[in-house]
PDB file of N, CA and C in Angstrom:
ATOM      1  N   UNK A   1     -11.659 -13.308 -14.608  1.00  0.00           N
ATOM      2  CA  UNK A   1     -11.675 -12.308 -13.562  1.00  0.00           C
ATOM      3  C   UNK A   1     -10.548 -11.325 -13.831  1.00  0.00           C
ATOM      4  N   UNK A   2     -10.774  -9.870 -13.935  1.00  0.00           N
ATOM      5  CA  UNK A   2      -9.808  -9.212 -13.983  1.00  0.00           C
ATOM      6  C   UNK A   2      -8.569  -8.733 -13.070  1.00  0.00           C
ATOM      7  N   UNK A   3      -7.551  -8.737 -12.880  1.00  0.00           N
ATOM      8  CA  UNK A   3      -6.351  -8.821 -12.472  1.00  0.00           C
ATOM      9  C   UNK A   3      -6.355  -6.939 -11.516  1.00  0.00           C
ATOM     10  N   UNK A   4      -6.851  -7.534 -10.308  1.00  0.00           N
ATOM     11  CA  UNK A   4      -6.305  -6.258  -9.376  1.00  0.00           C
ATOM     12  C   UNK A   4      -5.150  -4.981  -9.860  1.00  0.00           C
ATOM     13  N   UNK A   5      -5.527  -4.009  -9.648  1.00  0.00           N
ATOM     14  CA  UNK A   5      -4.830  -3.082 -10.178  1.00  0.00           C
ATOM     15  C   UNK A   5      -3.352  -2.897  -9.000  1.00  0.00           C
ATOM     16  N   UNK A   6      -2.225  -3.084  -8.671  1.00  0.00           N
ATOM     17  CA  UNK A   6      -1.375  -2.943  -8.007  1.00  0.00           C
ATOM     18  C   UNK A   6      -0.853  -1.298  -7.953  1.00  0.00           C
ATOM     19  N   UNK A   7      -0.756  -1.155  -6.814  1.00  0.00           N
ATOM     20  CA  UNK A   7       0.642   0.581  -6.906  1.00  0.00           C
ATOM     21  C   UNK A   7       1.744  -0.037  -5.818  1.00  0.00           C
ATOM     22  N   UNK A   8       2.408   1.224  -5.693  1.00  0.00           N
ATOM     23  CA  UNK A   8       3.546   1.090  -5.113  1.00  0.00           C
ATOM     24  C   UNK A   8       3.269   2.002  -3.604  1.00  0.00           C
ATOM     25  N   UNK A   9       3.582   1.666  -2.828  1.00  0.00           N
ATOM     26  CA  UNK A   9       3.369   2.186  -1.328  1.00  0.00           C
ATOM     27  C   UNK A   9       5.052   1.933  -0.626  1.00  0.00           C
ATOM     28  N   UNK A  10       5.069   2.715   0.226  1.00  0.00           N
ATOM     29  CA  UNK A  10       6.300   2.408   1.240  1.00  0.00           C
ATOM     30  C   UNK A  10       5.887   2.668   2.655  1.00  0.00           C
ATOM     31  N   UNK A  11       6.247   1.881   3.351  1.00  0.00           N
ATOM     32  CA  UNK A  11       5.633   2.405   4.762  1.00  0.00           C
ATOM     33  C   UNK A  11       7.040   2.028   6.267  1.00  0.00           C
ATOM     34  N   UNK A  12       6.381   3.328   6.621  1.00  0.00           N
ATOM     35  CA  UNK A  12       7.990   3.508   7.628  1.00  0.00           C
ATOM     36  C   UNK A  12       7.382   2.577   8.926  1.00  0.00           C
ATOM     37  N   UNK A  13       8.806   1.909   9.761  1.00  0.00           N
ATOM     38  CA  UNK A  13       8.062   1.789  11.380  1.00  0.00           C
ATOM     39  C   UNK A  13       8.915   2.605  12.145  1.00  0.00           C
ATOM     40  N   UNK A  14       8.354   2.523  13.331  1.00  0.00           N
ATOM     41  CA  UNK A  14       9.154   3.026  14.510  1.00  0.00           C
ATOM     42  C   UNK A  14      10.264   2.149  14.551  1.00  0.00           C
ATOM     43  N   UNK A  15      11.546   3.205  14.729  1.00  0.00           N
ATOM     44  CA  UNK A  15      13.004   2.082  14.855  1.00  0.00           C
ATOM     45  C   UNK A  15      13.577   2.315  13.605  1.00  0.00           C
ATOM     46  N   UNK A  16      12.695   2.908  12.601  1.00  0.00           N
ATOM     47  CA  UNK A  16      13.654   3.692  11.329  1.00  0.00           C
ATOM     48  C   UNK A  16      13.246   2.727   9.920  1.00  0.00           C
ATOM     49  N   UNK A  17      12.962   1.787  10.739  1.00  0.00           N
ATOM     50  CA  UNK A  17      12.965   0.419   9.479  1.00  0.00           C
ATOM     51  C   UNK A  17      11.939   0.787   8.500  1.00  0.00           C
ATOM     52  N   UNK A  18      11.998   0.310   6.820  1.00  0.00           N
ATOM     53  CA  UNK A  18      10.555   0.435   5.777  1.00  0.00           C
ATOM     54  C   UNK A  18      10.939  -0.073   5.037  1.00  0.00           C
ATOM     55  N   UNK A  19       9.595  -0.395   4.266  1.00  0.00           N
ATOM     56  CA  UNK A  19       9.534  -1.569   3.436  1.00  0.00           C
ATOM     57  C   UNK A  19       8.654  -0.252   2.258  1.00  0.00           C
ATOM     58  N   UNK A  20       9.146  -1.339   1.093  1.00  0.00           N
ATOM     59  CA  UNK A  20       8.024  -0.641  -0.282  1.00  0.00           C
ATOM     60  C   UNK A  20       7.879  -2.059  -0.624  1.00  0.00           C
ATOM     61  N   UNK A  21       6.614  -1.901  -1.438  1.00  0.00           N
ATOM     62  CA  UNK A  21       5.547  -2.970  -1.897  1.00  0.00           C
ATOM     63  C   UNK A  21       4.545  -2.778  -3.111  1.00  0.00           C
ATOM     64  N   UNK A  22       4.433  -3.403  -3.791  1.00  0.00           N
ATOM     65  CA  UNK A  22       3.393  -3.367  -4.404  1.00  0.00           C
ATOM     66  C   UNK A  22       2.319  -4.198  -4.195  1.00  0.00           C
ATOM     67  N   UNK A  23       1.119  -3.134  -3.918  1.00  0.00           N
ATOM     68  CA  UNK A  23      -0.096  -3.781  -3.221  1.00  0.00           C
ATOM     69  C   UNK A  23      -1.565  -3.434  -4.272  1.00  0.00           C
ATOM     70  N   UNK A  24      -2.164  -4.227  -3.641  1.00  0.00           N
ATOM     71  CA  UNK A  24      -3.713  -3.701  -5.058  1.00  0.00           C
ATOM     72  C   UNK A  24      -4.177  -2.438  -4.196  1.00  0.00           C
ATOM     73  N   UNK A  25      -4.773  -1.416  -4.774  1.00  0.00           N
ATOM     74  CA  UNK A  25      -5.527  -0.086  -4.377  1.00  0.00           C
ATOM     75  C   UNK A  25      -6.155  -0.366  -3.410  1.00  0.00           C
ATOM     76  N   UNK A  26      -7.035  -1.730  -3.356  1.00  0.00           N
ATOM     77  CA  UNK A  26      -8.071  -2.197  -2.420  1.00  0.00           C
ATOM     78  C   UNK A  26      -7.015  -2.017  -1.055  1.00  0.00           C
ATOM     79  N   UNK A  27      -6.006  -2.830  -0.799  1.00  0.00           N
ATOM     80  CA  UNK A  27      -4.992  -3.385  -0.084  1.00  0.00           C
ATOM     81  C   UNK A  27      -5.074  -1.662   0.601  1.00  0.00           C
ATOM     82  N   UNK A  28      -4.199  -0.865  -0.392  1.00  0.00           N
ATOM     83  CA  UNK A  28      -3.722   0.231  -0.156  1.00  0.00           C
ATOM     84  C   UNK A  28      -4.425   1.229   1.329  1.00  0.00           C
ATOM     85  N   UNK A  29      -5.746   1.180   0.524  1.00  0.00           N
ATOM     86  CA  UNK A  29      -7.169   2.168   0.673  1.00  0.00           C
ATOM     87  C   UNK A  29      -7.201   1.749   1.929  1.00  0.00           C
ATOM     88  N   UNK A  30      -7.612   0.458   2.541  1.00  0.00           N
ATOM     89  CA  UNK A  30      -7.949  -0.055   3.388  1.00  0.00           C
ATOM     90  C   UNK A  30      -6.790   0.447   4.684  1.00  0.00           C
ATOM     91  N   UNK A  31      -5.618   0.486   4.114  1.00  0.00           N
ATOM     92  CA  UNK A  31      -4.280   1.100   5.369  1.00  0.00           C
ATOM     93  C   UNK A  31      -4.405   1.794   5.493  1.00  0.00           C
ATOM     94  N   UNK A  32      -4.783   2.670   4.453  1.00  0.00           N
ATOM     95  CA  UNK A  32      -4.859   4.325   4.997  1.00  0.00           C
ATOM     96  C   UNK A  32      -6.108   4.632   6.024  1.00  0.00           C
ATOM     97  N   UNK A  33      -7.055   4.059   5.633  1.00  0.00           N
ATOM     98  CA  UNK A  33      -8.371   4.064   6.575  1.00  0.00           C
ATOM     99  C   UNK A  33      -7.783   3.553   8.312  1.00  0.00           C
ATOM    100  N   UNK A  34      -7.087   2.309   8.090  1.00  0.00           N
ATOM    101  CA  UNK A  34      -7.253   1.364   9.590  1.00  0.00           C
ATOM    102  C   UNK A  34      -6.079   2.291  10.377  1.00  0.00           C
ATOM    103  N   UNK A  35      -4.959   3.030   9.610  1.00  0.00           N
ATOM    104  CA  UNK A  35      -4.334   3.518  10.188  1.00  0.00           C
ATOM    105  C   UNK A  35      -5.338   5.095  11.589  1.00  0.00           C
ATOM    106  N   UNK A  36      -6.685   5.082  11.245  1.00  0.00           N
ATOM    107  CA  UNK A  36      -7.091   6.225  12.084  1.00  0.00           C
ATOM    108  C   UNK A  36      -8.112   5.622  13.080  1.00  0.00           C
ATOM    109  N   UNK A  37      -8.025   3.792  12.705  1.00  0.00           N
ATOM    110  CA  UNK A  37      -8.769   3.649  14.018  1.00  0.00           C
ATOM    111  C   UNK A  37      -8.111   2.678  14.821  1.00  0.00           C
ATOM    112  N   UNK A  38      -8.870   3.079  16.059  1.00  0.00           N
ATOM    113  CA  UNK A  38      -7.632   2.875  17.405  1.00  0.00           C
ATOM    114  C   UNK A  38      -8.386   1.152  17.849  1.00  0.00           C
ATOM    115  N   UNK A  39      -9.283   0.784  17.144  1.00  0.00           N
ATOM    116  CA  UNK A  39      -9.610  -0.566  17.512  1.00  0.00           C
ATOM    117  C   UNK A  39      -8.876  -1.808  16.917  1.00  0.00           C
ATOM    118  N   UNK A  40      -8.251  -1.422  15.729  1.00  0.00           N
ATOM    119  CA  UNK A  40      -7.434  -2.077  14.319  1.00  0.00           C
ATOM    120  C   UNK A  40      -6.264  -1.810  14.731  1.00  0.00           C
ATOM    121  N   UNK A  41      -5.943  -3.438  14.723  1.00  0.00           N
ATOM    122  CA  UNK A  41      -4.562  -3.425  15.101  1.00  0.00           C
ATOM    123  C   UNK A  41      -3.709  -4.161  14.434  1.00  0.00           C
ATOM    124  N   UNK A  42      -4.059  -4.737  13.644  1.00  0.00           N
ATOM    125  CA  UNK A  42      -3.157  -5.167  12.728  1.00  0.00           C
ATOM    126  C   UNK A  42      -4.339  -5.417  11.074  1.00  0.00           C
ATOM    127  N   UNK A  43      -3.376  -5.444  10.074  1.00  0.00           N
ATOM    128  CA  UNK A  43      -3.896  -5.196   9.248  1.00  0.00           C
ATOM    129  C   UNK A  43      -3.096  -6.370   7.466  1.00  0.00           C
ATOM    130  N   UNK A  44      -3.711  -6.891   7.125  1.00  0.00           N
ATOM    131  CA  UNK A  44      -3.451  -8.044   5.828  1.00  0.00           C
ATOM    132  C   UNK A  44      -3.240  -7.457   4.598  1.00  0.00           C
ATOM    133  N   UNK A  45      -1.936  -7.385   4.041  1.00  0.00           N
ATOM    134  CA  UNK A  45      -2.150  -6.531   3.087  1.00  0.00           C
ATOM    135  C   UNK A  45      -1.809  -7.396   1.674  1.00  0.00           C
ATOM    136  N   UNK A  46      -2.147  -7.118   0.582  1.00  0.00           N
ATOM    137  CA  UNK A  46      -2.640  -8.693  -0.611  1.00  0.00           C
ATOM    138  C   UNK A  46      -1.515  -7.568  -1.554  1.00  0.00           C
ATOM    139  N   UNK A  47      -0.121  -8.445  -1.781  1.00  0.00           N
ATOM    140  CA  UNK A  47       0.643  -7.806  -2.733  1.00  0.00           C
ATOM    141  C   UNK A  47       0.846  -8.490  -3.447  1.00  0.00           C
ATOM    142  N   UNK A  48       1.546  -7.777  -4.648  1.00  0.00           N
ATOM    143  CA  UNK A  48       1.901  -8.556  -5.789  1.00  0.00           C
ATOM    144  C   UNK A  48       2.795 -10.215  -5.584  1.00  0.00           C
ATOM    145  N   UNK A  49       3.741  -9.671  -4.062  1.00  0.00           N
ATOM    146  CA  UNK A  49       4.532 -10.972  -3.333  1.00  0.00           C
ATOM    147  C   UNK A  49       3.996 -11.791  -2.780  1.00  0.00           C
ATOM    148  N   UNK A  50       2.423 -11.326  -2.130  1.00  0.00           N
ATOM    149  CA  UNK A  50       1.831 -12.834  -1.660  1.00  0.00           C
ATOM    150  C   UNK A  50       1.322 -11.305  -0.190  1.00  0.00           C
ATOM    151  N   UNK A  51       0.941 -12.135   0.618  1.00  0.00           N
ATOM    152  CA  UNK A  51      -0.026 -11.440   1.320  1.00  0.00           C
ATOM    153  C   UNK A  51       1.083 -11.122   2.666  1.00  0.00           C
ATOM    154  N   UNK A  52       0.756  -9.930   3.502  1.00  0.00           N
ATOM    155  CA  UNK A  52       1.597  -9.215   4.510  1.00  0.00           C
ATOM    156  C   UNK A  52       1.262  -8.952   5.789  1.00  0.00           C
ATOM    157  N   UNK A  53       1.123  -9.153   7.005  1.00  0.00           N
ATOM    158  CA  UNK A  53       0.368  -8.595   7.732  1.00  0.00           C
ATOM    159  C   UNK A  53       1.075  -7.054   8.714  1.00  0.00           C
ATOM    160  N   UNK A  54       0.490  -6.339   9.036  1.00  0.00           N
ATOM    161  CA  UNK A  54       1.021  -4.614   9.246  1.00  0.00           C
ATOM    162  C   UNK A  54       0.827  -4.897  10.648  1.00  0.00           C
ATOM    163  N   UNK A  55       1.400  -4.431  11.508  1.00  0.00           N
ATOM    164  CA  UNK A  55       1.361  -4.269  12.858  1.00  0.00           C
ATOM    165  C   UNK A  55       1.146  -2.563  12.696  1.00  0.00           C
ATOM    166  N   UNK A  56      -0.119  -2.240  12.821  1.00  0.00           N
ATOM    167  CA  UNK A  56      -0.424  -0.814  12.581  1.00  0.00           C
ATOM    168  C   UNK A  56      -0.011   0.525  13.858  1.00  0.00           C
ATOM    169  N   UNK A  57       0.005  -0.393  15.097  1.00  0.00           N
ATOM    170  CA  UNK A  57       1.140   0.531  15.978  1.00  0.00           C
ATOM    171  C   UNK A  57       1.908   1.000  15.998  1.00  0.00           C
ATOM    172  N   UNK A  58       2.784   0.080  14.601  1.00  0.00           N
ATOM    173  CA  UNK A  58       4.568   0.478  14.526  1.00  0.00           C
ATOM    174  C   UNK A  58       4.650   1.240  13.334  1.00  0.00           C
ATOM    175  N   UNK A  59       3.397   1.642  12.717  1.00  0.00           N
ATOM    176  CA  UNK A  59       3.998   2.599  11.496  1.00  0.00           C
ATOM    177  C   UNK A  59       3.856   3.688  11.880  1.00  0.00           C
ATOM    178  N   UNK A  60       5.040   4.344  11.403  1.00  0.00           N
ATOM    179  CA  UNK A  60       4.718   6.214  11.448  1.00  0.00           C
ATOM    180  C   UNK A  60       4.652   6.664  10.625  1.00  0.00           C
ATOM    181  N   UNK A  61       4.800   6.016   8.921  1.00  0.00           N
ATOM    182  CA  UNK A  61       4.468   6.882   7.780  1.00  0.00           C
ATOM    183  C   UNK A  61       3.591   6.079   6.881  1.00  0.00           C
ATOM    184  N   UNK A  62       3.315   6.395   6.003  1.00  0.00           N
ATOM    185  CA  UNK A  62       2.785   5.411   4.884  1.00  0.00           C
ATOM    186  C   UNK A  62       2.705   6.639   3.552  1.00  0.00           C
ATOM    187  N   UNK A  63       3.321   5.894   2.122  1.00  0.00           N
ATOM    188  CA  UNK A  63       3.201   7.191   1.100  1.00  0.00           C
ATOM    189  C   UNK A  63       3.243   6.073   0.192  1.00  0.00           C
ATOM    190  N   UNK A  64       1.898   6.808  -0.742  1.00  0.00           N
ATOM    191  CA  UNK A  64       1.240   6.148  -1.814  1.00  0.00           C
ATOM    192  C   UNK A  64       1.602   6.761  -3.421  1.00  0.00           C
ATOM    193  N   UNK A  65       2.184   5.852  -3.837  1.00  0.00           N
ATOM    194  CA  UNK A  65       2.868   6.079  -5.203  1.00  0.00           C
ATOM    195  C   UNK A  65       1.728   6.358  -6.290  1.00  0.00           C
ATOM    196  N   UNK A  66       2.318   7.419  -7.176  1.00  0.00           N
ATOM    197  CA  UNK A  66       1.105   7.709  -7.826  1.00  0.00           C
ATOM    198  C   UNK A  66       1.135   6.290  -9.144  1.00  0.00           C
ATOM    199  N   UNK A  67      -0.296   5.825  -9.873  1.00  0.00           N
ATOM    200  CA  UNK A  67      -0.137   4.879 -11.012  1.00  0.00           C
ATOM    201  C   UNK A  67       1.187   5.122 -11.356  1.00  0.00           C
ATOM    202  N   UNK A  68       1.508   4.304 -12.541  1.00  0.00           N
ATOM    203  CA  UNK A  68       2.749   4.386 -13.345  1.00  0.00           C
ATOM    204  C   UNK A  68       2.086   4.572 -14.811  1.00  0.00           C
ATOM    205  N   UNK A  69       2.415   6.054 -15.222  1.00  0.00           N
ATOM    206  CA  UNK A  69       2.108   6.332 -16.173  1.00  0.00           C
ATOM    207  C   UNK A  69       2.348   5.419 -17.668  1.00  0.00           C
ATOM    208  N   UNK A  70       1.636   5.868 -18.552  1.00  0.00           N
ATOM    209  CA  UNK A  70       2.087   5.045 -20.048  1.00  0.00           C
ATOM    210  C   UNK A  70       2.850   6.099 -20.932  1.00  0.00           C
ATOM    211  N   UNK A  71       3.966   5.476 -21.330  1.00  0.00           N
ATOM    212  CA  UNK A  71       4.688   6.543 -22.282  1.00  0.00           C
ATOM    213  C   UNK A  71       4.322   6.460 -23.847  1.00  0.00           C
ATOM    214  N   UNK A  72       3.908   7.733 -24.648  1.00  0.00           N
ATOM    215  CA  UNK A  72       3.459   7.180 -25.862  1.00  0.00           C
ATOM    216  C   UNK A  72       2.962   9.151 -26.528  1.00  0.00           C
ATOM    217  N   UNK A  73       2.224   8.758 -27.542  1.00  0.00           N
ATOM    218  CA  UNK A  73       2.039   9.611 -28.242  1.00  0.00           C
ATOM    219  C   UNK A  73       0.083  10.067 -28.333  1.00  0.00           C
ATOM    220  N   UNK A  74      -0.068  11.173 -27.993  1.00  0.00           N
ATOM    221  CA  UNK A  74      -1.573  11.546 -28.460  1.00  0.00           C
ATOM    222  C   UNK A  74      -2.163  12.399 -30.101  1.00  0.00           C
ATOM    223  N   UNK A  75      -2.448  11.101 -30.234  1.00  0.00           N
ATOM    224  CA  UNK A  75      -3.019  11.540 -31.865  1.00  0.00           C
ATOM    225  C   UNK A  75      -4.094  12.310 -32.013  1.00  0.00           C
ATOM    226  N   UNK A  76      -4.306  12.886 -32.353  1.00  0.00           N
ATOM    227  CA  UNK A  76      -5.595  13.750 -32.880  1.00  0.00           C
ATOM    228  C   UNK A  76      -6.538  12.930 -33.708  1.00  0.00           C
TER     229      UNK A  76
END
């Protein structure tokens, strides 16, 4: 089975406090979505550390790290 693709996210709460994480895209995608509905209230998020749960009331930010590029050379 192939190995979930992880990024890097940080997400603020109310009260100033934030955390960064590395989470799979799936993980990611899914916060950004639950964060616009008002029925979802908490939310499981599957990181590289083991799994998280979001109290989606208390965030006021969330910012999604772009991949991590590969450093190297393009040959012709």
């Amino acid at each position: 089975m192939p190995e979930s693709k992880h990024i890097r996210i940080e997400i603020g709460f109310v009260g100033g406090q934030m955390m960064s994480s590395l989470v799979t895209s799936k993980s990611a995608s899914e916060l950004e979505e639950s964060l616009g509905k008002s029925a979802v209230t908490t939310l499981t998020l599957e990181s590289s550390e083991g799994p998280f749960t979001v109290v989606l009331g208390h965030v006021v930010y969330v910012k999604r790290f772009p991949p991590e590029g590969q450093i190297g050379f393009i040959t012709a």
